[in-house]
C-alpha atoms as a PDB file:
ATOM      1  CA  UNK A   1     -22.026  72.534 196.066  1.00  0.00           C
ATOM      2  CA  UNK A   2     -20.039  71.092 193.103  1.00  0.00           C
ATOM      3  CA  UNK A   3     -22.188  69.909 189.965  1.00  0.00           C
ATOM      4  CA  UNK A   4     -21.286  66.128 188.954  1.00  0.00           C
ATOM      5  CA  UNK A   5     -18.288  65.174 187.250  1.00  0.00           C
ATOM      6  CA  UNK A   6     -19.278  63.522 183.736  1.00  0.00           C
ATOM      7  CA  UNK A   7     -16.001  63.519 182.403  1.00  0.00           C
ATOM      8  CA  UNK A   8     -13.359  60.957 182.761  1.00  0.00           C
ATOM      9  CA  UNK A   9     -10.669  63.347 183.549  1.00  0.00           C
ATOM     10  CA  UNK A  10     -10.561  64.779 187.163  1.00  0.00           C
ATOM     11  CA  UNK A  11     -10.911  69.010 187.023  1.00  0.00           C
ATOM     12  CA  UNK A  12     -10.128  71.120 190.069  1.00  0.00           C
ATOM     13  CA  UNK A  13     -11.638  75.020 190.624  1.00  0.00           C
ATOM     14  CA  UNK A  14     -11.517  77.473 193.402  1.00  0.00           C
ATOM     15  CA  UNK A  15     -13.732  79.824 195.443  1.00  0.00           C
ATOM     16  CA  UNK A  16     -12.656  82.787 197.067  1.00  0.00           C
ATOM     17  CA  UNK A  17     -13.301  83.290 200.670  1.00  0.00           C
ATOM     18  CA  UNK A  18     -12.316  87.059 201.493  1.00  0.00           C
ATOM     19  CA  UNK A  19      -9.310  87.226 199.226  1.00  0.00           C
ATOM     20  CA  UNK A  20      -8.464  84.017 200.048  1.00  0.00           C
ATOM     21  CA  UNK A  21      -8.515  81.325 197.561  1.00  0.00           C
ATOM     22  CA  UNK A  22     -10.050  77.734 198.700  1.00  0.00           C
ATOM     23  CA  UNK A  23      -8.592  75.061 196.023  1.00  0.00           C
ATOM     24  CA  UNK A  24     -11.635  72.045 194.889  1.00  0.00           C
ATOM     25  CA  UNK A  25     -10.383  69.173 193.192  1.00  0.00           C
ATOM     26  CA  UNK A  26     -13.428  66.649 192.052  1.00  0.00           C
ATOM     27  CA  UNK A  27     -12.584  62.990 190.631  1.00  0.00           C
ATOM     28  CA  UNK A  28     -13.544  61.890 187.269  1.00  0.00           C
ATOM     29  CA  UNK A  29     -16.192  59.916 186.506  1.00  0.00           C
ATOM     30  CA  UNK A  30     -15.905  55.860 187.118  1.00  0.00           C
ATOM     31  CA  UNK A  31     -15.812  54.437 183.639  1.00  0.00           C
ATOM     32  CA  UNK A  32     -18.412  51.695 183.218  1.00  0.00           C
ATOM     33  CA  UNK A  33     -17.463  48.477 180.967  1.00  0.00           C
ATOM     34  CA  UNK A  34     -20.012  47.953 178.164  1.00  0.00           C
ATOM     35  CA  UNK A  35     -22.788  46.138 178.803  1.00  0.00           C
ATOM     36  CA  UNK A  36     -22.722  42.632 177.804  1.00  0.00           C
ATOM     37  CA  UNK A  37     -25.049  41.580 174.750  1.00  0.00           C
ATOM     38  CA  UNK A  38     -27.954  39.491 175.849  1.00  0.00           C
ATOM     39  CA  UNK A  39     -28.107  38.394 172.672  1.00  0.00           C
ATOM     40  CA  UNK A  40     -25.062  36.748 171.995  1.00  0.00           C
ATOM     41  CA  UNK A  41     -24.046  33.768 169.725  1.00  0.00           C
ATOM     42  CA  UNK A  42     -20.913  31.886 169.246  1.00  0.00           C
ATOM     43  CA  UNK A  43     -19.449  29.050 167.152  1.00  0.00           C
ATOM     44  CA  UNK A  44     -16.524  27.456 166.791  1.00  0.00           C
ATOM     45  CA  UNK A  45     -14.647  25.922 163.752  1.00  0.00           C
ATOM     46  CA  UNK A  46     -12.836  23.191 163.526  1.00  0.00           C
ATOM     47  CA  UNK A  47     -14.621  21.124 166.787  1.00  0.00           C
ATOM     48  CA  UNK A  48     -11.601  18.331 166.441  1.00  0.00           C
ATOM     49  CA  UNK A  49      -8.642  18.109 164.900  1.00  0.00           C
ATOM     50  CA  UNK A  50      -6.038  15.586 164.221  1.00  0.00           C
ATOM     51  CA  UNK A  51      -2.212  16.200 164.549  1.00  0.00           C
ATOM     52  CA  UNK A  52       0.520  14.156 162.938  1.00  0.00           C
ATOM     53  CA  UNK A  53       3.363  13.678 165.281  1.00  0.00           C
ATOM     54  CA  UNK A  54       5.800  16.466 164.298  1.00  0.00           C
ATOM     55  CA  UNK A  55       2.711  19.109 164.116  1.00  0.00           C
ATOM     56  CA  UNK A  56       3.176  21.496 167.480  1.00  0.00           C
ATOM     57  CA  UNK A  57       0.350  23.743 166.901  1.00  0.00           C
ATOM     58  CA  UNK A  58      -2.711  24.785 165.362  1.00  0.00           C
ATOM     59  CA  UNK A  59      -5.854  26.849 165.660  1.00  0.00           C
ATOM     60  CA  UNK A  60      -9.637  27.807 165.278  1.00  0.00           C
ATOM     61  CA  UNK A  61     -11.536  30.358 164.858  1.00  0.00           C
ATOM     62  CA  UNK A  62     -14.013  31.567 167.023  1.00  0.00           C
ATOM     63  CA  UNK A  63     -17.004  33.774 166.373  1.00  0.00           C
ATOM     64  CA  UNK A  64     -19.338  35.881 168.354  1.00  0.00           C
ATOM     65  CA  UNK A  65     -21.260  39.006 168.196  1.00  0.00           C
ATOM     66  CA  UNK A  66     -18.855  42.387 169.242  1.00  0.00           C
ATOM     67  CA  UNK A  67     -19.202  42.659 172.670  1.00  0.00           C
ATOM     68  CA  UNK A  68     -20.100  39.213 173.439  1.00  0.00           C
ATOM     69  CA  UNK A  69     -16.938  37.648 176.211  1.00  0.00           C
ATOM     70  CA  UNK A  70     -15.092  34.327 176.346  1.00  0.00           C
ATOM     71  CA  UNK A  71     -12.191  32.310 177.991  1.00  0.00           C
ATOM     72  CA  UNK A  72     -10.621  29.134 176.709  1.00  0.00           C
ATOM     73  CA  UNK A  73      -8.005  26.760 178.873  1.00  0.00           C
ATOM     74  CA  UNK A  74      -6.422  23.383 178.315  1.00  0.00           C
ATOM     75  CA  UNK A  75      -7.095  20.115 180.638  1.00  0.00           C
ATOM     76  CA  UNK A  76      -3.696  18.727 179.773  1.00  0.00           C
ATOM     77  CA  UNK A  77      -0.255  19.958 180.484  1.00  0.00           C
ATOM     78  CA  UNK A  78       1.192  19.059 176.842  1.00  0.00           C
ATOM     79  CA  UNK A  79      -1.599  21.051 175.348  1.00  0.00           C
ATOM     80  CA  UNK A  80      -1.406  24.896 175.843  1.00  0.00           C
ATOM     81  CA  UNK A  81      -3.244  27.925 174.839  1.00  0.00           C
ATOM     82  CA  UNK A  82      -0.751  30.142 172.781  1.00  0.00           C
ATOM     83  CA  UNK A  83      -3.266  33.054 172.015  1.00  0.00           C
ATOM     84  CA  UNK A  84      -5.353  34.958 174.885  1.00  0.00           C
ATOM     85  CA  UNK A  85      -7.052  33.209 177.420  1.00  0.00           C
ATOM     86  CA  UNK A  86     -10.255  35.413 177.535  1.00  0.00           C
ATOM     87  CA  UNK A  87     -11.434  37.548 175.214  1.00  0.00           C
ATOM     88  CA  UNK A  88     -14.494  39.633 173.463  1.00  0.00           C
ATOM     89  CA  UNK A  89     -15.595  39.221 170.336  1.00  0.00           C
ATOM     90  CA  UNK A  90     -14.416  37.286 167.101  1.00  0.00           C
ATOM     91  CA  UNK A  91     -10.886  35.804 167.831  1.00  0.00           C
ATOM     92  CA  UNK A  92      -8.352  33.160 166.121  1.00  0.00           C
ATOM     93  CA  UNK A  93      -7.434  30.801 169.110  1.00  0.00           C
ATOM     94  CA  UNK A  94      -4.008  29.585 168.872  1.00  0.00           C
ATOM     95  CA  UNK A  95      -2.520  26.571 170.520  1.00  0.00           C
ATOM     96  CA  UNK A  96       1.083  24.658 170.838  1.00  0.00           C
ATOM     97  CA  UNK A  97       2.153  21.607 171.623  1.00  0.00           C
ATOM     98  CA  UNK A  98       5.346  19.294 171.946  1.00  0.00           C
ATOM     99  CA  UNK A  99       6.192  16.851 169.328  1.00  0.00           C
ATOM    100  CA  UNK A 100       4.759  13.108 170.151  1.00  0.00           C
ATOM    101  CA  UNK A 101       6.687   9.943 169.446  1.00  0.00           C
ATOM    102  CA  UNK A 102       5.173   7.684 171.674  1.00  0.00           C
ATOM    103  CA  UNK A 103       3.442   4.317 170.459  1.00  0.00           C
ATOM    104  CA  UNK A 104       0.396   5.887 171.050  1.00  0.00           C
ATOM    105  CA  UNK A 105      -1.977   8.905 170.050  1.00  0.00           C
ATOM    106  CA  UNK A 106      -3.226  10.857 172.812  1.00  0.00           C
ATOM    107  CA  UNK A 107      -6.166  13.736 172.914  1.00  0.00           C
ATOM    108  CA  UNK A 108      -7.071  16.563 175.068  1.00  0.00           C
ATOM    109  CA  UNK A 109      -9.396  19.414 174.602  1.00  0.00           C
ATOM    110  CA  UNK A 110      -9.247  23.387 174.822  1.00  0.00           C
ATOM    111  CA  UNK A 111     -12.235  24.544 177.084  1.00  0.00           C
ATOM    112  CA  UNK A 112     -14.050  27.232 175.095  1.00  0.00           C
ATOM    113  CA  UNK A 113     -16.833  28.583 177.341  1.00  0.00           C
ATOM    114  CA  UNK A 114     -19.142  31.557 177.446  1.00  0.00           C
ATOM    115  CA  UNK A 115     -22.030  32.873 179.734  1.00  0.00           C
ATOM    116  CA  UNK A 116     -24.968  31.660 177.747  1.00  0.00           C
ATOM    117  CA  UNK A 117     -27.059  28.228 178.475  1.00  0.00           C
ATOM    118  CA  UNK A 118     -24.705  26.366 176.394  1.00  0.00           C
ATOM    119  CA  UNK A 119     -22.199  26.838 178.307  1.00  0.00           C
ATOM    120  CA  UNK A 120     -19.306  26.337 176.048  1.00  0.00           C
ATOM    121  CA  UNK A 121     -17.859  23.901 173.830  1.00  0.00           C
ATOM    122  CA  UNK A 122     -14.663  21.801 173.843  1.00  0.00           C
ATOM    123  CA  UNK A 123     -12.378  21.279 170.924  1.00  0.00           C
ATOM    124  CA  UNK A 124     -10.264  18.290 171.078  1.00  0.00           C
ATOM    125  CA  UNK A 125      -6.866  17.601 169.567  1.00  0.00           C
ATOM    126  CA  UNK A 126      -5.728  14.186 168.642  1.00  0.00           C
ATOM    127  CA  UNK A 127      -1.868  13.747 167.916  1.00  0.00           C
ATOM    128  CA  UNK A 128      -0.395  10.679 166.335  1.00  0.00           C
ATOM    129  CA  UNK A 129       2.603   9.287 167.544  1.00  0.00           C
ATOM    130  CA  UNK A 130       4.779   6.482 166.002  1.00  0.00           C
ATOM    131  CA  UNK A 131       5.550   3.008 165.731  1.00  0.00           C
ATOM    132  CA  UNK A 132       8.828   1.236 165.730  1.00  0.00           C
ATOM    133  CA  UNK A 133      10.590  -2.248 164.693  1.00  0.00           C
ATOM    134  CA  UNK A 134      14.015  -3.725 164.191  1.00  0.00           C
ATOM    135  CA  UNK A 135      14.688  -6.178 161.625  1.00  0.00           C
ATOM    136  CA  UNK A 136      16.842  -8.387 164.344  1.00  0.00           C
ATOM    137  CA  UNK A 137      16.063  -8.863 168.103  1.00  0.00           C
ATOM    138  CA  UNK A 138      19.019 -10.783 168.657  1.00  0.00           C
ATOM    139  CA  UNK A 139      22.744 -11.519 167.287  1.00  0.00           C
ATOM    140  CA  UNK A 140      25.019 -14.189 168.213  1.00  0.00           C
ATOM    141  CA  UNK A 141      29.275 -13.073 168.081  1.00  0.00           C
ATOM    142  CA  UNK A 142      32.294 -15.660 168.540  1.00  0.00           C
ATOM    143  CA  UNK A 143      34.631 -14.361 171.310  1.00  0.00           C
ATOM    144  CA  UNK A 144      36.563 -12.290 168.623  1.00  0.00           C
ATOM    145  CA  UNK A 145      33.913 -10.358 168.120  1.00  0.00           C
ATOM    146  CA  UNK A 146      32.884  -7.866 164.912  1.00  0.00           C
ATOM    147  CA  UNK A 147      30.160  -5.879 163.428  1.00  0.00           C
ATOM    148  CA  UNK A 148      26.534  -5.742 162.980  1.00  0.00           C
ATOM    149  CA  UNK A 149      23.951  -4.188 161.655  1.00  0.00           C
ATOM    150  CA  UNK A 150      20.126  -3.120 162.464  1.00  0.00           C
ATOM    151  CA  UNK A 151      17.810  -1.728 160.139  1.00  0.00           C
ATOM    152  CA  UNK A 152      14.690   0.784 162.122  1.00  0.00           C
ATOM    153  CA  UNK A 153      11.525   0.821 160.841  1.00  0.00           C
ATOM    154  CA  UNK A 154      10.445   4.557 162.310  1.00  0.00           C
ATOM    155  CA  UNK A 155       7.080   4.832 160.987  1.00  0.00           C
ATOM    156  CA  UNK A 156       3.939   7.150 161.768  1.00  0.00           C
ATOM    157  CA  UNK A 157       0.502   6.111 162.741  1.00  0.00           C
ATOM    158  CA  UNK A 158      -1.013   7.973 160.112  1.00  0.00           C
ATOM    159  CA  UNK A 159      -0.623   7.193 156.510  1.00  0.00           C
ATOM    160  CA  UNK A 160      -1.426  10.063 155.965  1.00  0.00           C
ATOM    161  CA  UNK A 161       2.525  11.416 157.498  1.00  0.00           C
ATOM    162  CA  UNK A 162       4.779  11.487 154.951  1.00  0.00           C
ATOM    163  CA  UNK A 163       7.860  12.350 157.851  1.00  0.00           C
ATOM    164  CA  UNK A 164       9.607   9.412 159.255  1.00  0.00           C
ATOM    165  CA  UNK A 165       9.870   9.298 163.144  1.00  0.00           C
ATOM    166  CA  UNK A 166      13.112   9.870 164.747  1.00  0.00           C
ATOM    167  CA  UNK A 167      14.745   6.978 166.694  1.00  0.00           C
ATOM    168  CA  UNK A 168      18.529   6.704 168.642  1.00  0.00           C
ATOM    169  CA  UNK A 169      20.211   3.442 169.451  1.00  0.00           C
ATOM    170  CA  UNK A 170      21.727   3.398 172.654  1.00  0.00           C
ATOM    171  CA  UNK A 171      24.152   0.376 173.840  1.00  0.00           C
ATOM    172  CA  UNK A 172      23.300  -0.753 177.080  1.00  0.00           C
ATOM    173  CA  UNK A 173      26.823  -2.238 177.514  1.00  0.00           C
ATOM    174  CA  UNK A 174      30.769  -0.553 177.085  1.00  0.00           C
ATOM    175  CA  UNK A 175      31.729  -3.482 174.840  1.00  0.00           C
ATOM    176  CA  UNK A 176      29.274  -2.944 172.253  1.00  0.00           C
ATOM    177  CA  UNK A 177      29.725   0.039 169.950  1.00  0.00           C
ATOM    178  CA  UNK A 178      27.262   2.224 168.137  1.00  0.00           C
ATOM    179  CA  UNK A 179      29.677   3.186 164.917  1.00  0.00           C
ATOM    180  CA  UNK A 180      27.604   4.805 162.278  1.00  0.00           C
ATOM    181  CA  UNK A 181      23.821   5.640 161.670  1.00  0.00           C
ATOM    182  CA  UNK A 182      22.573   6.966 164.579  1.00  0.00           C
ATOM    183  CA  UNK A 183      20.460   9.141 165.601  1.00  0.00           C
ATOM    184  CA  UNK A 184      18.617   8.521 162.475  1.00  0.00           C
ATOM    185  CA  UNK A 185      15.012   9.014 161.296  1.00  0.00           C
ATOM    186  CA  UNK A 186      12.299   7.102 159.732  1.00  0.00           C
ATOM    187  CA  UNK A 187      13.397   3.911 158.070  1.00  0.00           C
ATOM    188  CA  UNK A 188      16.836   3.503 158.223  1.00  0.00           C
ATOM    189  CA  UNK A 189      19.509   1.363 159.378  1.00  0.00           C
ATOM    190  CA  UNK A 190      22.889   1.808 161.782  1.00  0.00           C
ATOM    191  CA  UNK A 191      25.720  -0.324 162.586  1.00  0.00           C
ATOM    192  CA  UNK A 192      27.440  -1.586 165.754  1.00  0.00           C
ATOM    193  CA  UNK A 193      30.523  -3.360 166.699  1.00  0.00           C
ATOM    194  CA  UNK A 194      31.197  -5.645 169.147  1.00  0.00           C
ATOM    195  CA  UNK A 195      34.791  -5.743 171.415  1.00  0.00           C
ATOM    196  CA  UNK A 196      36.642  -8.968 171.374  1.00  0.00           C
ATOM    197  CA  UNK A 197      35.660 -10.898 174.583  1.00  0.00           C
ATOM    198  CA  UNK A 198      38.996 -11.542 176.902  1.00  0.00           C
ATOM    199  CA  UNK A 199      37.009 -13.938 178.917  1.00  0.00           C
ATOM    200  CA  UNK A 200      36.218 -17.297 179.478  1.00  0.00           C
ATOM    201  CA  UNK A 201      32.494 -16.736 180.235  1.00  0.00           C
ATOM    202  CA  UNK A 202      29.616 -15.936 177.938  1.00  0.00           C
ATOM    203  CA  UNK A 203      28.189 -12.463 178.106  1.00  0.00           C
ATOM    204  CA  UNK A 204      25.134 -10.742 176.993  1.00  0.00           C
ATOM    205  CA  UNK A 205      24.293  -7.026 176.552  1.00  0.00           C
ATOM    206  CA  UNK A 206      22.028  -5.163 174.898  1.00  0.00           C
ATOM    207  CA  UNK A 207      20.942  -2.514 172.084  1.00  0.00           C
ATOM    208  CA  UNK A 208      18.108   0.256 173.067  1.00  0.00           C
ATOM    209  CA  UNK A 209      16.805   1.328 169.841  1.00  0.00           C
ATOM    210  CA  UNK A 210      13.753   3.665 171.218  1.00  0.00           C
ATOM    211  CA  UNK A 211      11.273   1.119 172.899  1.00  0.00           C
ATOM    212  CA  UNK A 212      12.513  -1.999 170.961  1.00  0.00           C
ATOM    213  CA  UNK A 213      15.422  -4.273 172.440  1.00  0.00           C
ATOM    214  CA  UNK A 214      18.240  -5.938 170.480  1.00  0.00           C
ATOM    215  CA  UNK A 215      20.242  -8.632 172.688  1.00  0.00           C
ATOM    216  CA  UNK A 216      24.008  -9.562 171.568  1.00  0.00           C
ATOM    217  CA  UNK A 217      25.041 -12.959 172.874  1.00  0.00           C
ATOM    218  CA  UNK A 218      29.190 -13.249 172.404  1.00  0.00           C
ATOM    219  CA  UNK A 219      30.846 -16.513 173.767  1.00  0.00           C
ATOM    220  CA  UNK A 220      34.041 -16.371 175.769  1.00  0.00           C
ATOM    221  CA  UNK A 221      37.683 -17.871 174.752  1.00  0.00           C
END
């Protein structure tokens, strides 16, 4: 017979059988987790946050009794979980995020949840994103063409952002020019020029200056 193992290293002995040795090896003991508290509690701090557009990341703390388990997710792709995704005990939880210049603010939440009749609780993120105008939406050139100029109004949601959004004008068409000024940021202006037009027809192109639209008209010979 071989007594039970306690320990959690394996140990190995022999008998001897008429001069002849009989080798016993005998497995450690299985190592139990710790029992989970019944008792546990949890918080977390902050519940919601607000981003400014340029802000990719942030955190919160979360605090339990030792021993006491978690896990935490995202519901949104642009929102992810930079710390671990389960833990025990107190933890920091740490999340990232891409910069946001859409004409919008958008939310999700990180899915804190634990085994108690609470269930969990969800922290949501809000992230500003910016607004945008032009000064001109349209410009009129003879057939000989010339330069122009735009001024950009790149401006965050908040008023609380003191960092003007970035913006990039793009010509929609090979006979208009972006010279100077772009990419820029915040408010800000660039300028443009405009090919002489070897036609007889009138033609019309366009200026892409993030979601905003400025049309050039130029008359033919």
């Amino acid at each position: 017979t071989a007594a039970e193992n306690r320990a959690t290293e394996p140990r190995v002995g022999a008998t001897d059988v008429a001069g002849v040795q009989i080798g016993v090896a005998q497995a450690p003991a299985e190592v139990q987790p710790p029992p989970i508290p019944t008792d546990c509690q949890y918080s977390v701090a902050p519940v919601e946050l607000r981003m400014h557009w340029h802000q990719t990341g942030g955190d919160v703390s979360l605090n339990t009794t030792a021993g006491c388990r978690w896990t935490v997710d995202s519901d949104t792709p642009w929102l992810t979980v930079a710390s671990d995704s389960q833990g025990v005990g107190s933890a920091p939880i740490r999340f990232s995020m891409s910069t946001h210049t859409e004409e919008n603010s958008r939310a999700a939440a990180l899915r804190v949840r634990w085994p108690t009749p609470t269930a969990g609780q969800n922290v949501w993120v809000t992230q500003e994103g910016c607004s945008y105008a032009v000064s001109v939406t349209t410009a009129s050139f003879t057939a000989d063409g010339g330069t122009g100029m735009v001024n950009v109004y790149g401006t965050p949601i908040s008023t609380n952002c003191m960092v003007g959004c970035p913006w990039t004008a793009t010509s929609q068409a090979p006979w208009i020019r972006i010279v100077s000024g772009s990419p820029g940021a915040g408010d800000d202006r660039f300028t443009y020029q405009v090919d002489p037009n070897p036609a007889s027809q009138q033609r019309v192109g366009q200026i892409l200056v993030q979601h905003r639209i400025v049309t050039i008209t130029q008359a033919g010979r």
